[in-house]
N, C-alpha and C. Protein backbone atom coordinates (compact mmCIF):
# COMPACT_ATOMS: atom_id res chain seq x y z
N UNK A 1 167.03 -66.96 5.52
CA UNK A 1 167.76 -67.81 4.63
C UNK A 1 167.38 -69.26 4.93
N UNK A 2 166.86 -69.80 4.05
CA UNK A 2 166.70 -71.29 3.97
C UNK A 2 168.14 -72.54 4.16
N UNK A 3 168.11 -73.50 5.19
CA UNK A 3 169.10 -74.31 4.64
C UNK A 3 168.37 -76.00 3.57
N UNK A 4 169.32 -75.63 2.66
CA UNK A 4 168.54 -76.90 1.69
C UNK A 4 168.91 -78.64 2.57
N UNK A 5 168.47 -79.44 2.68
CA UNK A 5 168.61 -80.79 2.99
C UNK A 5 169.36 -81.45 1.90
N UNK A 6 170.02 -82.51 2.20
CA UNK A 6 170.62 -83.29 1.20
C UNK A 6 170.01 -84.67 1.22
N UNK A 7 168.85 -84.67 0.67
CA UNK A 7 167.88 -85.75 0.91
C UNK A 7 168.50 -87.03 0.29
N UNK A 8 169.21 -86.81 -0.99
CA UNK A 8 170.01 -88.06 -1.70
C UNK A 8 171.16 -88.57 -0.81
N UNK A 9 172.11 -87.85 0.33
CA UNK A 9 172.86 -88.36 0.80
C UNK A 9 172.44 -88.99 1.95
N UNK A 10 171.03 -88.77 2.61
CA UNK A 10 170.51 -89.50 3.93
C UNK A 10 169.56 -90.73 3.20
N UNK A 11 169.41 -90.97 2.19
CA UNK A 11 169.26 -92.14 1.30
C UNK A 11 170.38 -93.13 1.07
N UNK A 12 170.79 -92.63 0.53
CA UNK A 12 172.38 -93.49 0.36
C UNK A 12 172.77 -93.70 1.83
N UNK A 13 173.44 -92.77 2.78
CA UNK A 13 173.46 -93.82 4.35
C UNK A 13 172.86 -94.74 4.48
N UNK A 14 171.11 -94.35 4.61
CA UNK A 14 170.36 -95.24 5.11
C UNK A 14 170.62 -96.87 4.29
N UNK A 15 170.81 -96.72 2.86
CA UNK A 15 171.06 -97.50 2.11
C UNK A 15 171.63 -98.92 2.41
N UNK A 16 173.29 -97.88 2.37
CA UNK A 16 174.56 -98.61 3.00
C UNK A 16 173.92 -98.96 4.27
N UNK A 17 173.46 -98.97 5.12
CA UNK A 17 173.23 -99.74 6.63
C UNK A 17 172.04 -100.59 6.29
N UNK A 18 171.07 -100.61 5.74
CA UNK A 18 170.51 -101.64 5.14
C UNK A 18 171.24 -103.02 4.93
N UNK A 19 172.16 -102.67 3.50
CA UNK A 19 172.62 -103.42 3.31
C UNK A 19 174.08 -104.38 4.13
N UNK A 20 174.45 -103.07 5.15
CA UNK A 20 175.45 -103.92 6.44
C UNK A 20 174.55 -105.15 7.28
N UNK A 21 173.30 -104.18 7.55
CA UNK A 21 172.27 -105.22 8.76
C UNK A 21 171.90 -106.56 7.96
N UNK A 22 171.36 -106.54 6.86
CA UNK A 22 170.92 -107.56 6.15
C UNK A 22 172.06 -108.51 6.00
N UNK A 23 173.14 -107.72 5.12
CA UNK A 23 174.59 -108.99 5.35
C UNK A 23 174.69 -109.72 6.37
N UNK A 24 174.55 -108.81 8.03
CA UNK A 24 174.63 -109.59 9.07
C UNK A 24 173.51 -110.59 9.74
N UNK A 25 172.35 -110.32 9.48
CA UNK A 25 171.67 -110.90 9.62
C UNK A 25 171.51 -112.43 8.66
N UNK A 26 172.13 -112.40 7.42
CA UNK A 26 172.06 -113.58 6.30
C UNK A 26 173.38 -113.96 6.92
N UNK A 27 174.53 -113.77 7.14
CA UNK A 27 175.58 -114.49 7.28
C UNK A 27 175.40 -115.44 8.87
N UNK A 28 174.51 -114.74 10.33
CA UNK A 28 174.16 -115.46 11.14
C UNK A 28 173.19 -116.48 10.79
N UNK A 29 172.03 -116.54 10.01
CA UNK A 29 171.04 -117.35 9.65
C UNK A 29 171.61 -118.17 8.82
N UNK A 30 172.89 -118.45 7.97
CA UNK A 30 173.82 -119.30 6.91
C UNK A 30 174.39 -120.29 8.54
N UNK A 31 174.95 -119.44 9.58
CA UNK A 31 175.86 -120.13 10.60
C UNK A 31 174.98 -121.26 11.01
N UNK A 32 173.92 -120.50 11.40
CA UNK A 32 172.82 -121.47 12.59
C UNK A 32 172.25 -122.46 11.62
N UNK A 33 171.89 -122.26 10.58
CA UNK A 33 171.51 -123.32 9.69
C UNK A 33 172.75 -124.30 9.52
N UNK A 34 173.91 -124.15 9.61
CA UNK A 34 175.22 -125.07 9.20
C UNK A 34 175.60 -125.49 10.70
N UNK A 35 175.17 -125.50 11.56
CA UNK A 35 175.68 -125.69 13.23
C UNK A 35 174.48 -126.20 13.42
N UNK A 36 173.44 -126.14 13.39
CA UNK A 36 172.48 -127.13 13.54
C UNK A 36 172.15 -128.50 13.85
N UNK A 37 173.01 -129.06 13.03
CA UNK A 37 173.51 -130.59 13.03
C UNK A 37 173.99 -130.43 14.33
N UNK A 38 174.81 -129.79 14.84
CA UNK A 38 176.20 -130.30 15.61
C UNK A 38 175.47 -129.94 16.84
N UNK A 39 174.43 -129.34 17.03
CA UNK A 39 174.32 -128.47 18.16
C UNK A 39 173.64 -129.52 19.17
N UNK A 40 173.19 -130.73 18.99
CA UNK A 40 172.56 -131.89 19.40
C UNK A 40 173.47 -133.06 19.99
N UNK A 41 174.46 -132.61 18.92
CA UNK A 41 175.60 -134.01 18.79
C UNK A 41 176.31 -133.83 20.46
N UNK A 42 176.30 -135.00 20.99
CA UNK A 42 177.59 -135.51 22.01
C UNK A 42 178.86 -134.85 22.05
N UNK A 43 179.34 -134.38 22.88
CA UNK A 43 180.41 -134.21 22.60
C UNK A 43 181.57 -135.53 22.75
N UNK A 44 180.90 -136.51 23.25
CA UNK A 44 181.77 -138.09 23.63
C UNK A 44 181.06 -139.13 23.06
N UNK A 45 180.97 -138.60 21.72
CA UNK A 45 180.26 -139.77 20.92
C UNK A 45 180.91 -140.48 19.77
N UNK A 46 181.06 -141.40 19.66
CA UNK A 46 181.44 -142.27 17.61
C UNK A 46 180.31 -142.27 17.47
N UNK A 47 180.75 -141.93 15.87
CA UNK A 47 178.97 -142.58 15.14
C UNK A 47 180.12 -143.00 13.70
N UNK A 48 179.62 -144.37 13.45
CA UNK A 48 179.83 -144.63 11.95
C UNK A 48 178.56 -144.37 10.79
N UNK A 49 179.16 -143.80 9.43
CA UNK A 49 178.22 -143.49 8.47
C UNK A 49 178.25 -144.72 7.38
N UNK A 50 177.33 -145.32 6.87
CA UNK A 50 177.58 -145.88 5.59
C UNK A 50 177.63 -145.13 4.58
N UNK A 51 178.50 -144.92 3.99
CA UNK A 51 178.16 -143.86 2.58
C UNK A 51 177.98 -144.47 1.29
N UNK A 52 178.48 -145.90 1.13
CA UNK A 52 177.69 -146.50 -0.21
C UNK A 52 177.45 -148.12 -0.01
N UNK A 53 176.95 -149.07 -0.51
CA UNK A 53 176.42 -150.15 -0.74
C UNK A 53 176.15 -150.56 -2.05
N UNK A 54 177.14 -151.40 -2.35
CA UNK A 54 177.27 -151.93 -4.25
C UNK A 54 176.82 -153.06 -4.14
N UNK A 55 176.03 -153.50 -4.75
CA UNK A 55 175.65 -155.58 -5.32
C UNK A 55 175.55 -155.58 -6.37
N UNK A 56 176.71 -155.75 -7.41
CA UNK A 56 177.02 -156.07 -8.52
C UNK A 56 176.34 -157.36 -8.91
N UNK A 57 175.26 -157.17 -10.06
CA UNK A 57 174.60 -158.03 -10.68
C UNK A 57 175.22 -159.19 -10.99
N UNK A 58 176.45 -158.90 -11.64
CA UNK A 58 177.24 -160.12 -12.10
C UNK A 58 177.74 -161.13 -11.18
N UNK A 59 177.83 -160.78 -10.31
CA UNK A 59 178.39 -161.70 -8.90
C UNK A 59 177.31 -161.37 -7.68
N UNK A 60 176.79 -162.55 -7.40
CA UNK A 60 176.19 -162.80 -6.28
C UNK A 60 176.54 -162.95 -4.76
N UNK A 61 177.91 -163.04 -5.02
CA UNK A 61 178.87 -163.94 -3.99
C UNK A 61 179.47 -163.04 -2.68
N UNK A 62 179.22 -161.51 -3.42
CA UNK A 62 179.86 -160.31 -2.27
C UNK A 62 179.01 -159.46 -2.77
N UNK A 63 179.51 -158.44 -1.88
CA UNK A 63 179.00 -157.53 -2.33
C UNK A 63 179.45 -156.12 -1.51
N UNK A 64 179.83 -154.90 -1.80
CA UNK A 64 180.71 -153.72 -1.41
C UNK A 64 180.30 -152.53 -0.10
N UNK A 65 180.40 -152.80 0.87
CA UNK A 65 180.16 -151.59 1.75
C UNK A 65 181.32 -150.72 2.43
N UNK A 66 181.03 -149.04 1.82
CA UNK A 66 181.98 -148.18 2.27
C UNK A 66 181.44 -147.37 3.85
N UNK A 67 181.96 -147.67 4.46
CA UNK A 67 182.05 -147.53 6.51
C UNK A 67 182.94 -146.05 6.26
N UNK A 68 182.49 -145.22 6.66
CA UNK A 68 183.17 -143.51 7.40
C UNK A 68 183.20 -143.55 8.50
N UNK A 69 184.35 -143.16 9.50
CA UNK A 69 184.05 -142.91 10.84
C UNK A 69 184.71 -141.57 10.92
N UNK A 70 183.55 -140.43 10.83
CA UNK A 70 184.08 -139.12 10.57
C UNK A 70 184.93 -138.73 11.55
N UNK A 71 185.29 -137.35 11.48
CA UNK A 71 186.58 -136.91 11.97
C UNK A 71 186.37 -135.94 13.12
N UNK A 72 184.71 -136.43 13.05
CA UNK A 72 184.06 -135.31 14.98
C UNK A 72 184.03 -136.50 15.53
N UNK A 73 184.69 -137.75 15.03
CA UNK A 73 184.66 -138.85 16.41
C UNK A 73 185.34 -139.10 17.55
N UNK A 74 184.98 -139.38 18.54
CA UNK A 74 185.72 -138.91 19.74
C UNK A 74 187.13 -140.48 19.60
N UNK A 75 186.59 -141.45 19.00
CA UNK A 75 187.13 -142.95 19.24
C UNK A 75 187.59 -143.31 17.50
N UNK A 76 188.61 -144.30 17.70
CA UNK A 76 188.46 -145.00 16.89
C UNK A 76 188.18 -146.06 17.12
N UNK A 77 187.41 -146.99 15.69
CA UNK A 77 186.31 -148.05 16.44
C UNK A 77 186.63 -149.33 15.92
N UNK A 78 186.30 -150.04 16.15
CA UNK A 78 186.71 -151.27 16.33
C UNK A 78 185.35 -152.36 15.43
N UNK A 79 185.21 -152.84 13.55
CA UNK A 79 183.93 -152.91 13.06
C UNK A 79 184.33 -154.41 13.39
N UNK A 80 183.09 -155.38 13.67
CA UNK A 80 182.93 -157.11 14.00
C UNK A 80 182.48 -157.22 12.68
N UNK A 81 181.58 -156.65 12.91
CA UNK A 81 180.49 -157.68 11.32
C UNK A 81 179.68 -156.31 10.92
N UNK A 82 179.06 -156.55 9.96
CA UNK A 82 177.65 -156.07 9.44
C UNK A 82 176.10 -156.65 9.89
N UNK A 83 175.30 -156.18 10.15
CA UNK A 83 173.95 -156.90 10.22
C UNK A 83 173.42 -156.09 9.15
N UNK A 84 172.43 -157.10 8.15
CA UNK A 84 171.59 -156.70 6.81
C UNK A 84 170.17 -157.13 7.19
N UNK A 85 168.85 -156.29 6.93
CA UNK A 85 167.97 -156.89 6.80
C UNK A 85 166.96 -156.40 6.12
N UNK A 86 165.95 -157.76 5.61
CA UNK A 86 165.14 -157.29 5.00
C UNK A 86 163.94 -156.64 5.05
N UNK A 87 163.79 -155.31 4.21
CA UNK A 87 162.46 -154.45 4.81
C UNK A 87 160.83 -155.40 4.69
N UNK A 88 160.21 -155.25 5.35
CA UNK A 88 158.87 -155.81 5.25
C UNK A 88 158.79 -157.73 5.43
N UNK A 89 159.96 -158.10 6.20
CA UNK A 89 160.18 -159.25 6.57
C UNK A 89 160.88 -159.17 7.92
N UNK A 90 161.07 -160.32 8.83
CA UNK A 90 161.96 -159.80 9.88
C UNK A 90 163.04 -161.11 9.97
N UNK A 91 163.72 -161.67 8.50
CA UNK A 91 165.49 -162.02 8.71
C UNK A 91 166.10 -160.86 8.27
N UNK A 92 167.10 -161.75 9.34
CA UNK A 92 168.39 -160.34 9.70
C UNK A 92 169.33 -161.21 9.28
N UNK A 93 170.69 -161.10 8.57
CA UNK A 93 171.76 -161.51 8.16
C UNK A 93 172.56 -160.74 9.15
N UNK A 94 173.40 -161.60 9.24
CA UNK A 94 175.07 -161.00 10.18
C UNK A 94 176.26 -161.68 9.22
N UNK A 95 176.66 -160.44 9.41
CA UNK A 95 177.87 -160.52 8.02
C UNK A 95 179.24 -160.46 9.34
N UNK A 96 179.78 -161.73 9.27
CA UNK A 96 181.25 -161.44 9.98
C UNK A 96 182.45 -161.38 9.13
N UNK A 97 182.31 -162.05 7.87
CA UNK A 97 183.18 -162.26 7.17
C UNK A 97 183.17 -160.99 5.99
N UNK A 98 184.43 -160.83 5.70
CA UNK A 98 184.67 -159.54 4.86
C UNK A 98 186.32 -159.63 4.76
N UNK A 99 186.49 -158.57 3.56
CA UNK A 99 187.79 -158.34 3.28
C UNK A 99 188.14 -156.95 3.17
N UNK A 100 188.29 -156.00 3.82
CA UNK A 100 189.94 -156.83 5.00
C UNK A 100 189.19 -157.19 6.32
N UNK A 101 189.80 -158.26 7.16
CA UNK A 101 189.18 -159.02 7.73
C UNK A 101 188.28 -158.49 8.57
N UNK A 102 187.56 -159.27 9.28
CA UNK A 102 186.94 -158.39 10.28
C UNK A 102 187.44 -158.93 12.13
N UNK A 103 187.41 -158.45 13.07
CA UNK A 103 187.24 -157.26 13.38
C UNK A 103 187.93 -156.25 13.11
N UNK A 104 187.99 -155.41 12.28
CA UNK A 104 188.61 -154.33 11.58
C UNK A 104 188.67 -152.95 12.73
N UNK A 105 189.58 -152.09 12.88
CA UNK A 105 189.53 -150.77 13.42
C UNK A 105 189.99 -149.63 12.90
N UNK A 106 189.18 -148.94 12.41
CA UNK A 106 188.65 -147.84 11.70
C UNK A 106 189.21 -146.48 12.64
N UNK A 107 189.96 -146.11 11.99
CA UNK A 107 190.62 -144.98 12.83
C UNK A 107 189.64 -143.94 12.27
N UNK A 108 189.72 -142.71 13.45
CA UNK A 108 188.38 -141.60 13.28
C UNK A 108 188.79 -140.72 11.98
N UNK A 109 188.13 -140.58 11.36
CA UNK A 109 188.42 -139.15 10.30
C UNK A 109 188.47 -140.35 8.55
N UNK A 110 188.38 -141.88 8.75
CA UNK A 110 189.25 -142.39 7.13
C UNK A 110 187.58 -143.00 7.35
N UNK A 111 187.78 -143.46 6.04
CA UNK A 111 186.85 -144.31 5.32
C UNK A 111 187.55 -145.71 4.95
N UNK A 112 186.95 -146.32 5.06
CA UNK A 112 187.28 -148.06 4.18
C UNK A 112 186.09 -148.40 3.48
N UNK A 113 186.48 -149.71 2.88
CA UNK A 113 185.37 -150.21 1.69
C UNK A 113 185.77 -151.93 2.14
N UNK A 114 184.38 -152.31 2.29
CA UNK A 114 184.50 -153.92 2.69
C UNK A 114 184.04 -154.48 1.69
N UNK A 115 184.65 -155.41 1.52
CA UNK A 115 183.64 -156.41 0.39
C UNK A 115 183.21 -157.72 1.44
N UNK A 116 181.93 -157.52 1.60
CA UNK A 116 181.47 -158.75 2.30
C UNK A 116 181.15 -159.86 1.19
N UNK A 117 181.36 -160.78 1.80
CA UNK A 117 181.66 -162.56 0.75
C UNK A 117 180.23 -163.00 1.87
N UNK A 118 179.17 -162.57 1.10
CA UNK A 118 178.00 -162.96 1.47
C UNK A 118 177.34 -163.15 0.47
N UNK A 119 176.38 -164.41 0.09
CA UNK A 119 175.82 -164.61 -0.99
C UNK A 119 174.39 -163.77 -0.76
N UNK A 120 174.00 -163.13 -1.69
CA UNK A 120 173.20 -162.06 -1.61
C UNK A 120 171.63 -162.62 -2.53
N UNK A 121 171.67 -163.81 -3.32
CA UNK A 121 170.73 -164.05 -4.06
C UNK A 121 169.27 -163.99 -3.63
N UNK A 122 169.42 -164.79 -2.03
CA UNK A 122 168.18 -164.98 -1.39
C UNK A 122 167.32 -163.19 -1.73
N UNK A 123 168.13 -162.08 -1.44
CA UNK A 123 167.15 -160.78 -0.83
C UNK A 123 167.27 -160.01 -2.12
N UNK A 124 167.75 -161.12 -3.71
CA UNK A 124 167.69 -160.10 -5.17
C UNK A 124 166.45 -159.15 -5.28
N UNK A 125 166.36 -158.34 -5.45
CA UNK A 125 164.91 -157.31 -5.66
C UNK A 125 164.28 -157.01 -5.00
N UNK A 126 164.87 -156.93 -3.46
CA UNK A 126 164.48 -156.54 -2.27
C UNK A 126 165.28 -155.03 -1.78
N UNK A 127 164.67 -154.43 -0.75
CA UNK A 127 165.04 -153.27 0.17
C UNK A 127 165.77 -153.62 1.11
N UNK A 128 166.84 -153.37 1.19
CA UNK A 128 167.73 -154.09 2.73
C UNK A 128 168.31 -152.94 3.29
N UNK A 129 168.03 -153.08 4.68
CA UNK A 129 169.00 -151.87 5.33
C UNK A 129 170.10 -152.68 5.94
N UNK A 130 171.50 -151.76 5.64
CA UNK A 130 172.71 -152.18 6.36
C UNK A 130 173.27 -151.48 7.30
N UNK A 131 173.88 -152.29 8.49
CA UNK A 131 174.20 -151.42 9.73
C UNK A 131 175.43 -152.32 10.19
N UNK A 132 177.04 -151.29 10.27
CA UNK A 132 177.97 -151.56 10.53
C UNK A 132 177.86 -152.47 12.25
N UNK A 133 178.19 -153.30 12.69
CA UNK A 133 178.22 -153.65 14.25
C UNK A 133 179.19 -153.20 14.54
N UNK A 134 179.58 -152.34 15.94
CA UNK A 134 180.34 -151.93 16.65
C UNK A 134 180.52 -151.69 18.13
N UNK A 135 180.65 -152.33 18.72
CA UNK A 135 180.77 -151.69 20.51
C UNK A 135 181.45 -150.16 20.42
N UNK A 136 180.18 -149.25 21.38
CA UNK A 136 180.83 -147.83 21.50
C UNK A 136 180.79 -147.68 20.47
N UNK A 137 179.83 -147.12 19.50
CA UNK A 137 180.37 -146.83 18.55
C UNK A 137 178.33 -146.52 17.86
N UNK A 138 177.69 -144.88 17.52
CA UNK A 138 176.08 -145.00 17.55
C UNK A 138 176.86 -145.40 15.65
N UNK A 139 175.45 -146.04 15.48
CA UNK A 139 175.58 -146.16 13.69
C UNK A 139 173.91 -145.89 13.47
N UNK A 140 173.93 -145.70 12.14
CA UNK A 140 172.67 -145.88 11.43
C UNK A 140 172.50 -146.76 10.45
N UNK A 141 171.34 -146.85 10.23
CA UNK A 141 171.03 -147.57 9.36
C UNK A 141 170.90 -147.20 7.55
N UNK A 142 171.15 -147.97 6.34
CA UNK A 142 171.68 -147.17 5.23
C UNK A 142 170.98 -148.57 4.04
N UNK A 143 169.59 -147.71 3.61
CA UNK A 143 168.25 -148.71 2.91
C UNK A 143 169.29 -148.55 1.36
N UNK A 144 169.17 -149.46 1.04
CA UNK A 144 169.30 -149.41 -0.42
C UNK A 144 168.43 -150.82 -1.65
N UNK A 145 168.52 -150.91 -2.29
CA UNK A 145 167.53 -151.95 -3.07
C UNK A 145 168.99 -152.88 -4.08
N UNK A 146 168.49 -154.32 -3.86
CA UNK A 146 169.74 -155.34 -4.62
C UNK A 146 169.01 -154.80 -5.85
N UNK A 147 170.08 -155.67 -6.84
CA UNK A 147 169.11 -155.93 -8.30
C UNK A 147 168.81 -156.73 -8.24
N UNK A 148 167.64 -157.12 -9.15
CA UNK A 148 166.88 -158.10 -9.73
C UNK A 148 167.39 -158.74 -10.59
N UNK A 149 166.92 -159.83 -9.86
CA UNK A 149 167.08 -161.29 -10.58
C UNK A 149 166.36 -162.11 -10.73
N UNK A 150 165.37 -162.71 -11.14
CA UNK A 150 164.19 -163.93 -11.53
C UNK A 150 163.85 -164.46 -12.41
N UNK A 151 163.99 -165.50 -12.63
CA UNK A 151 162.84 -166.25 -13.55
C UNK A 151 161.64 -166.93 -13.60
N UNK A 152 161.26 -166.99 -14.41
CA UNK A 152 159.78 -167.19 -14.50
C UNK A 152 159.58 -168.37 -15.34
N UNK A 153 158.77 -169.44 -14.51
CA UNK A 153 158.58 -170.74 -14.62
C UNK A 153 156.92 -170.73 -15.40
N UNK A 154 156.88 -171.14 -16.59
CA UNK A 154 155.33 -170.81 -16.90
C UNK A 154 154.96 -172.37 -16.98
N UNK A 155 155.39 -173.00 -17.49
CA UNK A 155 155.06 -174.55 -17.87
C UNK A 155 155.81 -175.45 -17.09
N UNK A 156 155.12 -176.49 -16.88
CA UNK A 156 155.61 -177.98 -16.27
C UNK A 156 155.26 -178.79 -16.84
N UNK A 157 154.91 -179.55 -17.67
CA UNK A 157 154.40 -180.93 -17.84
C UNK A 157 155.23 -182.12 -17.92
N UNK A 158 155.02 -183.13 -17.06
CA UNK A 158 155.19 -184.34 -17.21
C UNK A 158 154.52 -185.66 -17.47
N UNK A 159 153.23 -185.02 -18.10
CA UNK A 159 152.52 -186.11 -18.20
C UNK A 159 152.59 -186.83 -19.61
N UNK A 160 153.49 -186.44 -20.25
CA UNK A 160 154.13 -187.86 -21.82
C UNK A 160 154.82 -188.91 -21.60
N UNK A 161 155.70 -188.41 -20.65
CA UNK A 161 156.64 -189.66 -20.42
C UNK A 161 156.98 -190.12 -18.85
N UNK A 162 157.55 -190.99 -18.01
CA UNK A 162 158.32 -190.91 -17.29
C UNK A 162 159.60 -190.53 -16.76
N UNK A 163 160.27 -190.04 -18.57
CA UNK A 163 161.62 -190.43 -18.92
C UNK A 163 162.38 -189.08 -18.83
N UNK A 164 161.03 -188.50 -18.82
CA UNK A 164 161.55 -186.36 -19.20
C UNK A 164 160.32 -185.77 -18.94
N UNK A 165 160.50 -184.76 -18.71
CA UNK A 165 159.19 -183.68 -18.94
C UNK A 165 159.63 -182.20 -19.25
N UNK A 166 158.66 -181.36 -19.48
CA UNK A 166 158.95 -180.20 -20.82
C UNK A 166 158.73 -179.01 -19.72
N UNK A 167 159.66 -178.09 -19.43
CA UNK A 167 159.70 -176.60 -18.18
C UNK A 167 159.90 -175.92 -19.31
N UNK A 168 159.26 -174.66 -19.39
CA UNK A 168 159.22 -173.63 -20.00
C UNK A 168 159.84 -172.43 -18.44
N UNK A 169 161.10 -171.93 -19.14
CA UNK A 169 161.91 -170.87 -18.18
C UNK A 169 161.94 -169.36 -19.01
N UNK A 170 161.53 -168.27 -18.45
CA UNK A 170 162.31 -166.99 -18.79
C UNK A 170 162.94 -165.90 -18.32
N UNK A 171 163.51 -165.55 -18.73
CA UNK A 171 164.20 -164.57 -17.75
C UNK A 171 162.85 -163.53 -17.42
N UNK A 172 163.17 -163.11 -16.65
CA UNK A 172 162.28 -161.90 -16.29
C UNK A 172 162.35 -160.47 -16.94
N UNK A 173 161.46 -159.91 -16.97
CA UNK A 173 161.96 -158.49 -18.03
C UNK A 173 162.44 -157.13 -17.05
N UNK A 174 162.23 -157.74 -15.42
CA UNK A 174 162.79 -156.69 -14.33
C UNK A 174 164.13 -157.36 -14.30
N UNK A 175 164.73 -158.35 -14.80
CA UNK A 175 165.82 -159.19 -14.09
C UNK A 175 167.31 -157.78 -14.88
N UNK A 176 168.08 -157.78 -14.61
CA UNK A 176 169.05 -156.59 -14.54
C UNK A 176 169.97 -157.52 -15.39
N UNK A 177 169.96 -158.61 -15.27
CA UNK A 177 171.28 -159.80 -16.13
C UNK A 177 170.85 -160.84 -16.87
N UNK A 178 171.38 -161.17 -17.34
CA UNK A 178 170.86 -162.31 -18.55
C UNK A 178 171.07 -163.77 -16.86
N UNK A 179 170.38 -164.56 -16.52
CA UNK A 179 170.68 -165.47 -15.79
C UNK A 179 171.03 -166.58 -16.79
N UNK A 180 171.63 -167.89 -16.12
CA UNK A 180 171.98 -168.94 -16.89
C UNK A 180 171.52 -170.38 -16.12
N UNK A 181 170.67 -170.87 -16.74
CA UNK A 181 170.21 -172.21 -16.35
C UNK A 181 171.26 -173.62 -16.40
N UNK A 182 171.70 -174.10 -15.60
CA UNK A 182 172.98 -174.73 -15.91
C UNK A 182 172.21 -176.63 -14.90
């Protein structure tokens, strides 16, 4: 007497454990990819993040930086100023002044938003990286680009009169705002 095999049901097992090992294997390779970051990090460290940088075309006069001091920080920190500078040049701006005032302290886990009252015209259409200042406290650096602003001087002459002479001005066609010659 022959016994028959049940070849469809040692398929289907094998199946189902396939698909257990693989689950487990994708749900460890999801972990280690998401712990990655952390697996480097200090355990007795601040770090502040910049997460945005606004320079509103219309006003030259400030301009908006939002400071995170996430919530794996061991401290809360204590911000002085900003330092800004420009890429492919070496001035550095130090921003002390801001609203709300500065030295400001940034409790771990919140975000704030500064408006620094820094006139920004000099670095219009430039790359600037910004970096919160802080004792105790690692930061990075956070590139972003102002808008543009220029005009363009094509003509001078003064040679008709003493009394006047004739400037030809235009706005620029990169410039982001209508400027005003005053």
């Amino acid at each position: 007497m022959r016994v028959k095999k049940d070849v469809k049901a040692l398929s289907t097992l094998i199946t189902v454990l396939l698909i257990l090992i693989f689950t487990i294997i994708g749900a460890f390779i999801s972990y280690m990819w998401v712990m990655a970051s952390y697996y480097n990090m200090p355990e007795t460290s601040t770090s502040l993040v910049i997460e945005n940088a606004v320079f509103s075309p219309s006003n030259f006069t400030y301009f908006n930086v939002t400071v995170l001091n996430p919530s794996n920080s061991v401290l809360d920190v204590n911000i002085t100023g900003f330092r800004l500078t420009v890429e492919g040049t070496n001035e550095t701006y130090v921003i002390s002044t801001a609203e709300p005032t500065l030295p400001f302290t940034l409790n771990k886990g919140t975000r704030q938003n500064f408006t620094c009252t820094t006139n920004w015209s000099d670095f219009a259409g430039e790359t600037v990286q910004i970096k919160p200042v802080a004792n105790d406290a690692a930061t990075t650096l956070f590139p972003c680009t102002t808008p543009t602003a220029k005009l363009l001087i094509y003509d001078f002459n003064n040679s008709q009169r003493i009394e006047y002479f004739n400037l030809t001005i235009e706005n620029s066609p990169d410039s982001v705002m209508n400027l005003t010659v005053s």
